[in-house]
N, C-alpha and C. Protein backbone atom coordinates (compact mmCIF):
# COMPACT_ATOMS: atom_id res chain seq x y z
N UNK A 1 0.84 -1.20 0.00
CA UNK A 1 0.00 0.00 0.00
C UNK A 1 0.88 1.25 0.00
N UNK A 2 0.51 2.34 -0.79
CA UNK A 2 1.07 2.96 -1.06
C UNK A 2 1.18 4.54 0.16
N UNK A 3 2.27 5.12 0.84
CA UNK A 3 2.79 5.83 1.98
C UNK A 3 2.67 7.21 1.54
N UNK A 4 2.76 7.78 2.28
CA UNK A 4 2.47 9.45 1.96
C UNK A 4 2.94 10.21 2.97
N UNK A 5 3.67 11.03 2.72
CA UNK A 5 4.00 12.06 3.88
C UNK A 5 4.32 13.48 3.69
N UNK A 6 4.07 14.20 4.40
CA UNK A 6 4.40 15.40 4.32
C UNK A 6 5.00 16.19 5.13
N UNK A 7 5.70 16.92 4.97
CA UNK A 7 7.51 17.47 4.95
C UNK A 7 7.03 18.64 5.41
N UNK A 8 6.86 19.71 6.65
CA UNK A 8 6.71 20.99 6.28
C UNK A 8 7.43 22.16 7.17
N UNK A 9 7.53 23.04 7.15
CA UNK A 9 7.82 24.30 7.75
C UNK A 9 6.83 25.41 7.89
N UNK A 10 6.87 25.47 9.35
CA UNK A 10 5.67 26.63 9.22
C UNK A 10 6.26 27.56 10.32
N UNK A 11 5.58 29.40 10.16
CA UNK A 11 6.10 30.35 11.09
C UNK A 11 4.50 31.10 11.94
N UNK A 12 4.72 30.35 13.68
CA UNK A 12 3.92 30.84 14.11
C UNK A 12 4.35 32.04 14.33
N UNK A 13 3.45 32.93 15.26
CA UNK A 13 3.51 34.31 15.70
C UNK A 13 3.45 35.43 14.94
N UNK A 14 4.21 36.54 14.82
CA UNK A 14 3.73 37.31 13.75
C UNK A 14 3.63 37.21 11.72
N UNK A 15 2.65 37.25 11.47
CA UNK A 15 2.42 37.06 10.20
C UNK A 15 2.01 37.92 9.48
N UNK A 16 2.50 38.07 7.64
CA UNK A 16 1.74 39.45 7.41
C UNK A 16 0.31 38.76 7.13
N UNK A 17 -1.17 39.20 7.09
CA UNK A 17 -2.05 38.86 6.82
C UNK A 17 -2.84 39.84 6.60
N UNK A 18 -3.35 39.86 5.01
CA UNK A 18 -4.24 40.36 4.29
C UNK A 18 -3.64 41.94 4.35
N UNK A 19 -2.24 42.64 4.42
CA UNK A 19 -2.15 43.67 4.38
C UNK A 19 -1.68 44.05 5.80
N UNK A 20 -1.64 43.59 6.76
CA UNK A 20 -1.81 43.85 8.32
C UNK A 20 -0.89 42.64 8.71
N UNK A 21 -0.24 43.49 10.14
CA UNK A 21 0.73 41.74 10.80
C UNK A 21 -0.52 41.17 11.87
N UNK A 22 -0.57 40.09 11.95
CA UNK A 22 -1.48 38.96 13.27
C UNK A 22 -0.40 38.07 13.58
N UNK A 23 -1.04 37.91 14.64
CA UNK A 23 -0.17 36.89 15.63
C UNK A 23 -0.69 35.46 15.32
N UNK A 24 -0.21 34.86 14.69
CA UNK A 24 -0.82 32.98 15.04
C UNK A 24 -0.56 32.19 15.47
N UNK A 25 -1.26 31.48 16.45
CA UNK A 25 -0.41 30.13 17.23
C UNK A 25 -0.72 29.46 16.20
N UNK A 26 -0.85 28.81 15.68
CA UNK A 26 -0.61 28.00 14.18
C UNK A 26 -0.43 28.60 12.98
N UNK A 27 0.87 28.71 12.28
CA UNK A 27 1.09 29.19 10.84
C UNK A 27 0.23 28.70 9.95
N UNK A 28 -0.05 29.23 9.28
CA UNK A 28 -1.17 29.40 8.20
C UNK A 28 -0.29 28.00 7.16
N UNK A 29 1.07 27.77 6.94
CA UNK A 29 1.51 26.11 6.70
C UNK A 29 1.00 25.14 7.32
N UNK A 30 1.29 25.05 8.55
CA UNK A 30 0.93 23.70 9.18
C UNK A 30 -0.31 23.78 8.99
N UNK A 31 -1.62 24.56 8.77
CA UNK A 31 -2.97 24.47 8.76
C UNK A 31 -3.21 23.58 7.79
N UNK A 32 -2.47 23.97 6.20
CA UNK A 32 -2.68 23.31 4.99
C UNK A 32 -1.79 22.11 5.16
N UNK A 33 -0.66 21.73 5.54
CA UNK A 33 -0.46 20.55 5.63
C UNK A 33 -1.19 19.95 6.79
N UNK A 34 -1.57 19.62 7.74
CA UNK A 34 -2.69 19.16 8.62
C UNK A 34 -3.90 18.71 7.74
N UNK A 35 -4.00 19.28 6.50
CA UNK A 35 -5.39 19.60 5.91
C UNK A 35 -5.16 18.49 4.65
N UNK A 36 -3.86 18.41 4.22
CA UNK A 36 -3.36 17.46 3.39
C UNK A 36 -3.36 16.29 4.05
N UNK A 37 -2.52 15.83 5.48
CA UNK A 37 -2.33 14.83 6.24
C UNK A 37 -3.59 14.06 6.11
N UNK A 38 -4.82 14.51 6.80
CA UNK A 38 -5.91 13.86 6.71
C UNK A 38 -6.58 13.70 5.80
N UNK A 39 -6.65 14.60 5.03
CA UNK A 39 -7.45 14.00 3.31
C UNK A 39 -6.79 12.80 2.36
N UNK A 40 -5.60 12.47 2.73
CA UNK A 40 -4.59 11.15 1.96
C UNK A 40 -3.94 10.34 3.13
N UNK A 41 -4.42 10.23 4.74
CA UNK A 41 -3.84 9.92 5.25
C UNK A 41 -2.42 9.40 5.43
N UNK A 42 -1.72 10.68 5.24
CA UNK A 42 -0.22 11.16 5.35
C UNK A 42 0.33 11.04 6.99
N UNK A 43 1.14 11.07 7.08
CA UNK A 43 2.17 10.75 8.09
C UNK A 43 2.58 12.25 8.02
N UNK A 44 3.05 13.32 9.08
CA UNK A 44 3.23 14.82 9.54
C UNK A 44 4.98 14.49 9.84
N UNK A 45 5.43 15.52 9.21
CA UNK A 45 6.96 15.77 9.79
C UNK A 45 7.00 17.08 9.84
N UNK A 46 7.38 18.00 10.71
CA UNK A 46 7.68 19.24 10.73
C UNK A 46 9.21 19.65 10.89
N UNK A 47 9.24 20.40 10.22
CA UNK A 47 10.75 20.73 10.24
C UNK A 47 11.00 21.84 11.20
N UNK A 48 11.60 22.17 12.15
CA UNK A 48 12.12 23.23 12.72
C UNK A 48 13.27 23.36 13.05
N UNK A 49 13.52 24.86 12.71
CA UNK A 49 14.95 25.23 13.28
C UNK A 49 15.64 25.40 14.51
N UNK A 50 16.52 24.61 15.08
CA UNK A 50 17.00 24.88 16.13
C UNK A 50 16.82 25.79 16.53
N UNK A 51 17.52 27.44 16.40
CA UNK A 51 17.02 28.38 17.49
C UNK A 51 15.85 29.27 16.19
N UNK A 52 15.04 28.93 16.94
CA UNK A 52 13.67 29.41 16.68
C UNK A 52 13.43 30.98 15.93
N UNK A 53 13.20 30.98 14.72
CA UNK A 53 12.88 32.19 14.48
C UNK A 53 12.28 33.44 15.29
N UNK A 54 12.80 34.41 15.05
CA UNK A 54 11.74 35.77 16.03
C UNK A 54 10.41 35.35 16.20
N UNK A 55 9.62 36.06 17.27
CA UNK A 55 8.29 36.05 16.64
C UNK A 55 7.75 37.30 16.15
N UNK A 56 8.55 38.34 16.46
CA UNK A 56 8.31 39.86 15.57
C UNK A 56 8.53 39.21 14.06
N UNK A 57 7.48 39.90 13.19
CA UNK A 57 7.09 39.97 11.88
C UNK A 57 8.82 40.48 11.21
N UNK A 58 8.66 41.66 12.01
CA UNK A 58 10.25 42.20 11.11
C UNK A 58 11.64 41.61 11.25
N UNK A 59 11.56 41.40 12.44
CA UNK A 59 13.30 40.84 13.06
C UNK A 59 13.14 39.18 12.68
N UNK A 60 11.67 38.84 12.22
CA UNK A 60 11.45 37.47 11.21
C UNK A 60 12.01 37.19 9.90
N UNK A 61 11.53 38.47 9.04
CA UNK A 61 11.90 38.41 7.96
C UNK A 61 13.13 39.18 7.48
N UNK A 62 13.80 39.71 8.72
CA UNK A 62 15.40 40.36 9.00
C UNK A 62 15.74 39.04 8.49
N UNK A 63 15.62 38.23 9.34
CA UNK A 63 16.69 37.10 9.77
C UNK A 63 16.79 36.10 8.56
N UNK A 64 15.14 36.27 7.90
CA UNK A 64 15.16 34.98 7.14
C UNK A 64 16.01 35.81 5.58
N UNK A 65 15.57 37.01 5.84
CA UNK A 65 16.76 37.69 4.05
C UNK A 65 17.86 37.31 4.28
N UNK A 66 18.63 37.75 5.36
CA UNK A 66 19.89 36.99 5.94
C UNK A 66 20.14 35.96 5.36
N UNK A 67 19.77 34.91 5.57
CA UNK A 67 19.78 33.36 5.44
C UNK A 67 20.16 33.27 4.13
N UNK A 68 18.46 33.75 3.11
CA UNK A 68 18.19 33.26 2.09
C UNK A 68 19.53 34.09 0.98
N UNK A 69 19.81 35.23 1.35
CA UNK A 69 21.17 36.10 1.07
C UNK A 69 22.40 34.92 1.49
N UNK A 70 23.03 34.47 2.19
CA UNK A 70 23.55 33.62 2.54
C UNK A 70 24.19 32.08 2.24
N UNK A 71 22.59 31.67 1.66
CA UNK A 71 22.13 30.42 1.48
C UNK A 71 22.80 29.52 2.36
N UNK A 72 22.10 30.21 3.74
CA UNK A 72 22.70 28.72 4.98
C UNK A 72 21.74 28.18 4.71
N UNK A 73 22.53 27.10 5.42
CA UNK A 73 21.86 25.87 6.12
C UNK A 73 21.50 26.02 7.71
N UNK A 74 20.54 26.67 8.03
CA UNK A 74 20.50 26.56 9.50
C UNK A 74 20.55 25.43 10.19
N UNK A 75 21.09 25.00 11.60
CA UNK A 75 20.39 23.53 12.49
C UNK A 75 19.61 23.35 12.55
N UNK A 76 18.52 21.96 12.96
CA UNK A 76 17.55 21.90 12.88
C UNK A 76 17.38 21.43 14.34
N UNK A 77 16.14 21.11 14.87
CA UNK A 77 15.86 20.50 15.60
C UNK A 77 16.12 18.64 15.40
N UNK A 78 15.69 18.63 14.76
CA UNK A 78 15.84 17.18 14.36
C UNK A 78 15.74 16.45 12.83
N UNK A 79 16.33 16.36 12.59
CA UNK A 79 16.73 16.04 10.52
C UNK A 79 16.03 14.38 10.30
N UNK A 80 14.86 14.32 9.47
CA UNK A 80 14.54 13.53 8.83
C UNK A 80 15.73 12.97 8.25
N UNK A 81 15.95 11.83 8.56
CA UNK A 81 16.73 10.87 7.96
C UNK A 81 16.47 10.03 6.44
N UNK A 82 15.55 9.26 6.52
CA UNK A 82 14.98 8.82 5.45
C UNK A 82 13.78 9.08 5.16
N UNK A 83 13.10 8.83 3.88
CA UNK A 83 12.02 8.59 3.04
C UNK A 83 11.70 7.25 2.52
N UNK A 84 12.66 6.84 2.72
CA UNK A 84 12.44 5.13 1.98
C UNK A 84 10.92 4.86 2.21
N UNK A 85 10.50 4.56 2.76
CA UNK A 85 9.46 4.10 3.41
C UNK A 85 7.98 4.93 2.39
N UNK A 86 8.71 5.99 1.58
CA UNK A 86 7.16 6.79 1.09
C UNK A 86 7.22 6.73 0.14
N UNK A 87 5.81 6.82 -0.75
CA UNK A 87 6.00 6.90 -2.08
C UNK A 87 5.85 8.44 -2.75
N UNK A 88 4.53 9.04 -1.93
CA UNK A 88 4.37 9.93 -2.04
C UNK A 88 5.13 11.62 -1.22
N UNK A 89 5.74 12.63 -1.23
CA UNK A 89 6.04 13.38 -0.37
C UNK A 89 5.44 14.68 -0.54
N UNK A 90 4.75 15.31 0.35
CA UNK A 90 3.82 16.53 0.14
C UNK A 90 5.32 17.63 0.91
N UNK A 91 5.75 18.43 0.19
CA UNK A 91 6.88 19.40 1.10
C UNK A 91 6.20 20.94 0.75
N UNK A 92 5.64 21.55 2.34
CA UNK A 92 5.19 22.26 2.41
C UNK A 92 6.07 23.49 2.97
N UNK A 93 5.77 24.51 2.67
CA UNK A 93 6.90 26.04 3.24
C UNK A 93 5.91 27.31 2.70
N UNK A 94 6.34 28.23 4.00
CA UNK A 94 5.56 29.63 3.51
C UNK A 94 6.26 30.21 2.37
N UNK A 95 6.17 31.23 1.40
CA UNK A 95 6.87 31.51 0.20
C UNK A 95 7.58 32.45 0.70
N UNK A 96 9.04 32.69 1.22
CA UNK A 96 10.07 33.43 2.07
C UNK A 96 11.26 34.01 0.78
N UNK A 97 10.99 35.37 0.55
CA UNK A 97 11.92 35.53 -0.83
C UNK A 97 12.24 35.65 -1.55
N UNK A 98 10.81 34.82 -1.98
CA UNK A 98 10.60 33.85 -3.50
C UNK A 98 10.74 32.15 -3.55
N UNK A 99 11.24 31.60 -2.70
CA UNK A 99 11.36 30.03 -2.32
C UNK A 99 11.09 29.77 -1.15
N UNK A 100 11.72 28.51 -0.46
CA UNK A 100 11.26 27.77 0.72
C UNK A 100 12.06 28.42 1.84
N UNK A 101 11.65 28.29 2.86
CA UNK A 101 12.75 29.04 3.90
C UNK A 101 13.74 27.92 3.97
N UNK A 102 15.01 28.50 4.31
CA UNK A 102 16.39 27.91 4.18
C UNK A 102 15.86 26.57 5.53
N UNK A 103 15.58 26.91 6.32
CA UNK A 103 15.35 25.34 6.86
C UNK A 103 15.00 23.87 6.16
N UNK A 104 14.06 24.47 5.42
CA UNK A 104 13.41 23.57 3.96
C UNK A 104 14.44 22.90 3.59
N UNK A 105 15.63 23.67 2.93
CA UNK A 105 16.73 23.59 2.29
C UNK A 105 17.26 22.05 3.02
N UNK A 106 17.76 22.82 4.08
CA UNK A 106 18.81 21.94 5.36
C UNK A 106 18.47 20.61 5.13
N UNK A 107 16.74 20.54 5.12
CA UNK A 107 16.31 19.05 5.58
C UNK A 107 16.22 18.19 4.01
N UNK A 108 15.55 19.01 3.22
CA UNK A 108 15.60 18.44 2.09
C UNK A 108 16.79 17.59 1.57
N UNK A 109 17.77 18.45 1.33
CA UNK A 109 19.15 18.18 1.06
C UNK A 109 19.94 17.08 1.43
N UNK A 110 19.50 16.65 2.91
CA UNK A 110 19.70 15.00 3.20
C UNK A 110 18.78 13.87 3.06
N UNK A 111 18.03 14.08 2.26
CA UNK A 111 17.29 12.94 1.64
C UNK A 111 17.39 12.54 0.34
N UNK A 112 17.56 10.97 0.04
CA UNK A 112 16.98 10.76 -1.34
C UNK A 112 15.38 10.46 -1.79
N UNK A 113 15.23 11.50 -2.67
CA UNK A 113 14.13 11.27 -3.67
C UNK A 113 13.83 10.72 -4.79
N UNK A 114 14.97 9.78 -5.20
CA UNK A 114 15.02 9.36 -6.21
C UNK A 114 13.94 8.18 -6.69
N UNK A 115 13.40 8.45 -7.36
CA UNK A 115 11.93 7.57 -7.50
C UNK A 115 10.75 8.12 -6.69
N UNK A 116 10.66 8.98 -5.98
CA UNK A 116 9.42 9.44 -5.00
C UNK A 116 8.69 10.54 -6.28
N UNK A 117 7.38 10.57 -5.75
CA UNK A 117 6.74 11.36 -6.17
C UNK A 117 6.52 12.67 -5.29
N UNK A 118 7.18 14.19 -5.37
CA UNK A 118 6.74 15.02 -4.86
C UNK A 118 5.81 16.41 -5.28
N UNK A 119 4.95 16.41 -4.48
CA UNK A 119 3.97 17.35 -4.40
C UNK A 119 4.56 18.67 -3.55
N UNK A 120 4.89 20.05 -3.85
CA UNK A 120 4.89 21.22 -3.44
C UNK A 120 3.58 21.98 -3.11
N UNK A 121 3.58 22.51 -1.80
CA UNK A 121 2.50 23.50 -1.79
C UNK A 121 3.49 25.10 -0.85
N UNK A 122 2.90 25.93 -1.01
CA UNK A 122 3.49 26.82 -0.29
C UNK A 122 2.52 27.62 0.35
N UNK A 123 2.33 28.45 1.07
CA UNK A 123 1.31 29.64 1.50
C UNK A 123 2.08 30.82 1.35
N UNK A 124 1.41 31.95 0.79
CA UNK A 124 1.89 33.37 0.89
C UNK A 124 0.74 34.30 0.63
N UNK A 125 1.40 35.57 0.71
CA UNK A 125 0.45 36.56 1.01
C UNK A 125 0.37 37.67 -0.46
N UNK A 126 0.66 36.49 -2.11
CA UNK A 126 0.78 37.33 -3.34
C UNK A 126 1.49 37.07 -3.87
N UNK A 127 2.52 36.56 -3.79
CA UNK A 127 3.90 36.12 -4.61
C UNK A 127 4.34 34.18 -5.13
N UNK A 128 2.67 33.92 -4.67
CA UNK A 128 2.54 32.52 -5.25
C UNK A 128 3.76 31.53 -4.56
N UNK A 129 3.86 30.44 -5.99
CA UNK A 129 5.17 29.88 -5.80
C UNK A 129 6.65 30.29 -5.93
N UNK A 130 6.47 31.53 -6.11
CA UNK A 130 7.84 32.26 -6.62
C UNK A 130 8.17 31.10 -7.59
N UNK A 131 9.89 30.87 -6.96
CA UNK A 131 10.69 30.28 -7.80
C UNK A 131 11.00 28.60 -7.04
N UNK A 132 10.10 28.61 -6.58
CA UNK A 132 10.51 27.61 -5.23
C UNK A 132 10.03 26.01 -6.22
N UNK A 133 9.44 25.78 -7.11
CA UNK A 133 9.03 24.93 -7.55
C UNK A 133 10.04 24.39 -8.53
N UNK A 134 11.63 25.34 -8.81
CA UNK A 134 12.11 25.01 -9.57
C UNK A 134 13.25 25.10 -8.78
N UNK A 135 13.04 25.04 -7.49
CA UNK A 135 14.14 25.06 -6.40
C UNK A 135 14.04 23.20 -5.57
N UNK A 136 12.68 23.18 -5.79
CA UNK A 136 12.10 21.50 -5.33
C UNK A 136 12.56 20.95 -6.57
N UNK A 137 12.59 20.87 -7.54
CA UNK A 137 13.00 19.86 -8.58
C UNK A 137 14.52 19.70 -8.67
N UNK A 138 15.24 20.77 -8.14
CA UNK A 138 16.72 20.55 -7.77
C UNK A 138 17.14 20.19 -6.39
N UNK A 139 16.76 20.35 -6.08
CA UNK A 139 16.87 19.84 -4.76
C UNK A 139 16.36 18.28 -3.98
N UNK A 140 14.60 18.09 -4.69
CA UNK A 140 14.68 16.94 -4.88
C UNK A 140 15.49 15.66 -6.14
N UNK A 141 16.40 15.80 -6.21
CA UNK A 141 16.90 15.52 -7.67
C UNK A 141 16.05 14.00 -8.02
N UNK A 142 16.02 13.47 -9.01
CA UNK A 142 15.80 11.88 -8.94
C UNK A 142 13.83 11.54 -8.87
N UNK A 143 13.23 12.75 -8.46
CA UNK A 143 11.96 12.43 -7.83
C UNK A 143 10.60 13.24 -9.11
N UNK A 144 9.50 12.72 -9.42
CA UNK A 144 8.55 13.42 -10.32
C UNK A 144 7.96 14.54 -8.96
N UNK A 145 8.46 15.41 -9.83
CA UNK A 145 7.93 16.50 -9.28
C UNK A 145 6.67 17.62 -9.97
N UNK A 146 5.31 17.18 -9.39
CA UNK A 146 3.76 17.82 -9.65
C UNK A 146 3.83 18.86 -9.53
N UNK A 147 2.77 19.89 -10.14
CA UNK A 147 2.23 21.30 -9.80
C UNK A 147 2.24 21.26 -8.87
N UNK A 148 2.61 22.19 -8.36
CA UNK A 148 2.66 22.62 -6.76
C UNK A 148 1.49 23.27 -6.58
N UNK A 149 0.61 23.90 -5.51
CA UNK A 149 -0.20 24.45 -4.91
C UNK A 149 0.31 25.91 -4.18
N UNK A 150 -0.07 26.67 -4.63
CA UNK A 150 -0.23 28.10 -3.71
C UNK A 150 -1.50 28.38 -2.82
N UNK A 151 -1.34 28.46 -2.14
CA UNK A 151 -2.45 29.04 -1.06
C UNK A 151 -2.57 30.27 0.21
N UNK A 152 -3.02 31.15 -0.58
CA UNK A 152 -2.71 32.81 0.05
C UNK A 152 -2.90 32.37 1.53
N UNK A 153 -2.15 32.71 2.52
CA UNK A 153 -1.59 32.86 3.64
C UNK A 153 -3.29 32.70 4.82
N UNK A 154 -3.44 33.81 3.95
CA UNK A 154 -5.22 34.61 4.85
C UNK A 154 -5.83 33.49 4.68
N UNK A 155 -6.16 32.97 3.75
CA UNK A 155 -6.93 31.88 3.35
C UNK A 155 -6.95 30.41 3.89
N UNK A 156 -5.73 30.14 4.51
CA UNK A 156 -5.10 28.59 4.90
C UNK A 156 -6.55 27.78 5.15
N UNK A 157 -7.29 28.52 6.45
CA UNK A 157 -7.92 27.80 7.05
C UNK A 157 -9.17 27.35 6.12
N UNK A 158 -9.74 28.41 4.92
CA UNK A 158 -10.72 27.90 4.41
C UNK A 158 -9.91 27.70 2.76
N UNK A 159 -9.42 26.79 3.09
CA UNK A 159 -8.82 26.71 1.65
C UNK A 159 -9.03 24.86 1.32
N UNK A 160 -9.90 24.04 2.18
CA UNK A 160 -9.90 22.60 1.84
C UNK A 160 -10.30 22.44 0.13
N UNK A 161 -11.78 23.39 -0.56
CA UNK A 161 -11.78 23.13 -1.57
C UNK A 161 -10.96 23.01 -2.59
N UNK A 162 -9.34 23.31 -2.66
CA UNK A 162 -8.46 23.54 -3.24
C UNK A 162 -7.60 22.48 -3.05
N UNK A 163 -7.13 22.45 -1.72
CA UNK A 163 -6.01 21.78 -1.25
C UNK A 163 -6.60 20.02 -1.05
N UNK A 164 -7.39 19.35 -0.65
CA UNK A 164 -7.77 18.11 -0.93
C UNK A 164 -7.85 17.31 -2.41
N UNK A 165 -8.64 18.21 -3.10
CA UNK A 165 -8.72 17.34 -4.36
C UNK A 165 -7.07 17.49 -5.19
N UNK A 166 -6.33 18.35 -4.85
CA UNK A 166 -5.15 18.93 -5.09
C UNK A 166 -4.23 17.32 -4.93
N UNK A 167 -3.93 17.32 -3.42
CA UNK A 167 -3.56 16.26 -2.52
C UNK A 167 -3.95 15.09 -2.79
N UNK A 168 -5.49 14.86 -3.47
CA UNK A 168 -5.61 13.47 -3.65
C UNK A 168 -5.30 12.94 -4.63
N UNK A 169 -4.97 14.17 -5.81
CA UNK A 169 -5.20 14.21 -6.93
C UNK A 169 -3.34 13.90 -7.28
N UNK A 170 -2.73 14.48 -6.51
CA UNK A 170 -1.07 13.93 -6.24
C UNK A 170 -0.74 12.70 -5.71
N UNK A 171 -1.69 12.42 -4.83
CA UNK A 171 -1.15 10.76 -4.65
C UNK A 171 -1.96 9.38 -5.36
N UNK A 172 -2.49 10.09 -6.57
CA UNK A 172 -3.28 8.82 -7.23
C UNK A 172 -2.46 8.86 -8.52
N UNK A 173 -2.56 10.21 -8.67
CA UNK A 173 -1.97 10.20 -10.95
C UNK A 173 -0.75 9.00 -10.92
């Protein structure tokens, strides 16, 4: 039977939303992957960075230009080791840039995808997938890599009509 999982990064606390910063105890990512998990019954990995992003909006996206200027590799909390085990991989990230936040990077980068099928989704607040969909096909090297999914930031929570048939529609083709 065929495995599914999904890969993601998400930034609670300050967020821009709809024009305005809000505070969220759940990033508007983990909402849509949560939302993927259960519609293909997927298996949840979250990626986080060792020392924890700000939760100010600005000294957030200070840190993350930094990075993405940079192109570190931040620490993680804990690095997915393998995939063997999946067929399918849903790798989710807010759109930071224009691509995935450099954590994304870190974890990705020690896995093989070679033969997996991956699905991209991102959340943002206008700037879509940027360039991040052609950042997953290098990065996953070896793996079929689907249309990815955008899903405006504001929207996460009522966004199932999109993101399910999306999700189911990635782990059947």
């Amino acid at each position: 039977m065929a495995k599914s999982l999904v890969i993601y990064f998400s930034h609670r606390g300050e967020n821009y939303w709809n024009g305005s910063i809000k505070n969220l105890v759940k990033g508007n990512t983990e909402i849509v992957a949560e939302m993927i998990a259960e519609a293909v019954h997927a298996d949840l990995f979250e990626v986080e960075r060792a020392k924890p992003y700000p939760v100010s909006y600005d000294a957030c996206t200070k840190e993350a230009q930094e990075e993405a200027r940079a192109k570190a590799r931040p620490e993680l909390v804990y690095g997915l080791e393998s995939i063997d085990e999946y067929d399918t991989i849903f790798i989710g990230y807010p759109n930071w840039w224009g691509t995935m936040p450099m954590p994304m990077f870190a974890q990705l980068e020690r896995l093989n995808f070679t033969g997996k099928r991956v699905a991209p989704f991102c959340t943002h607040e206008g700037s879509g997938l940027g360039k991040s969909e052609k950042d997953v096909r290098t990065v996953c090297a070896g793996a079929e890599v689907v249309k990815g999914l955008a899903i405006k930031g504001a929207e996460a929570a009522e966004s199932a009509q999109y993101v399910i048939p999306w999700a189911r529609a990635a782990v059947q083709d």
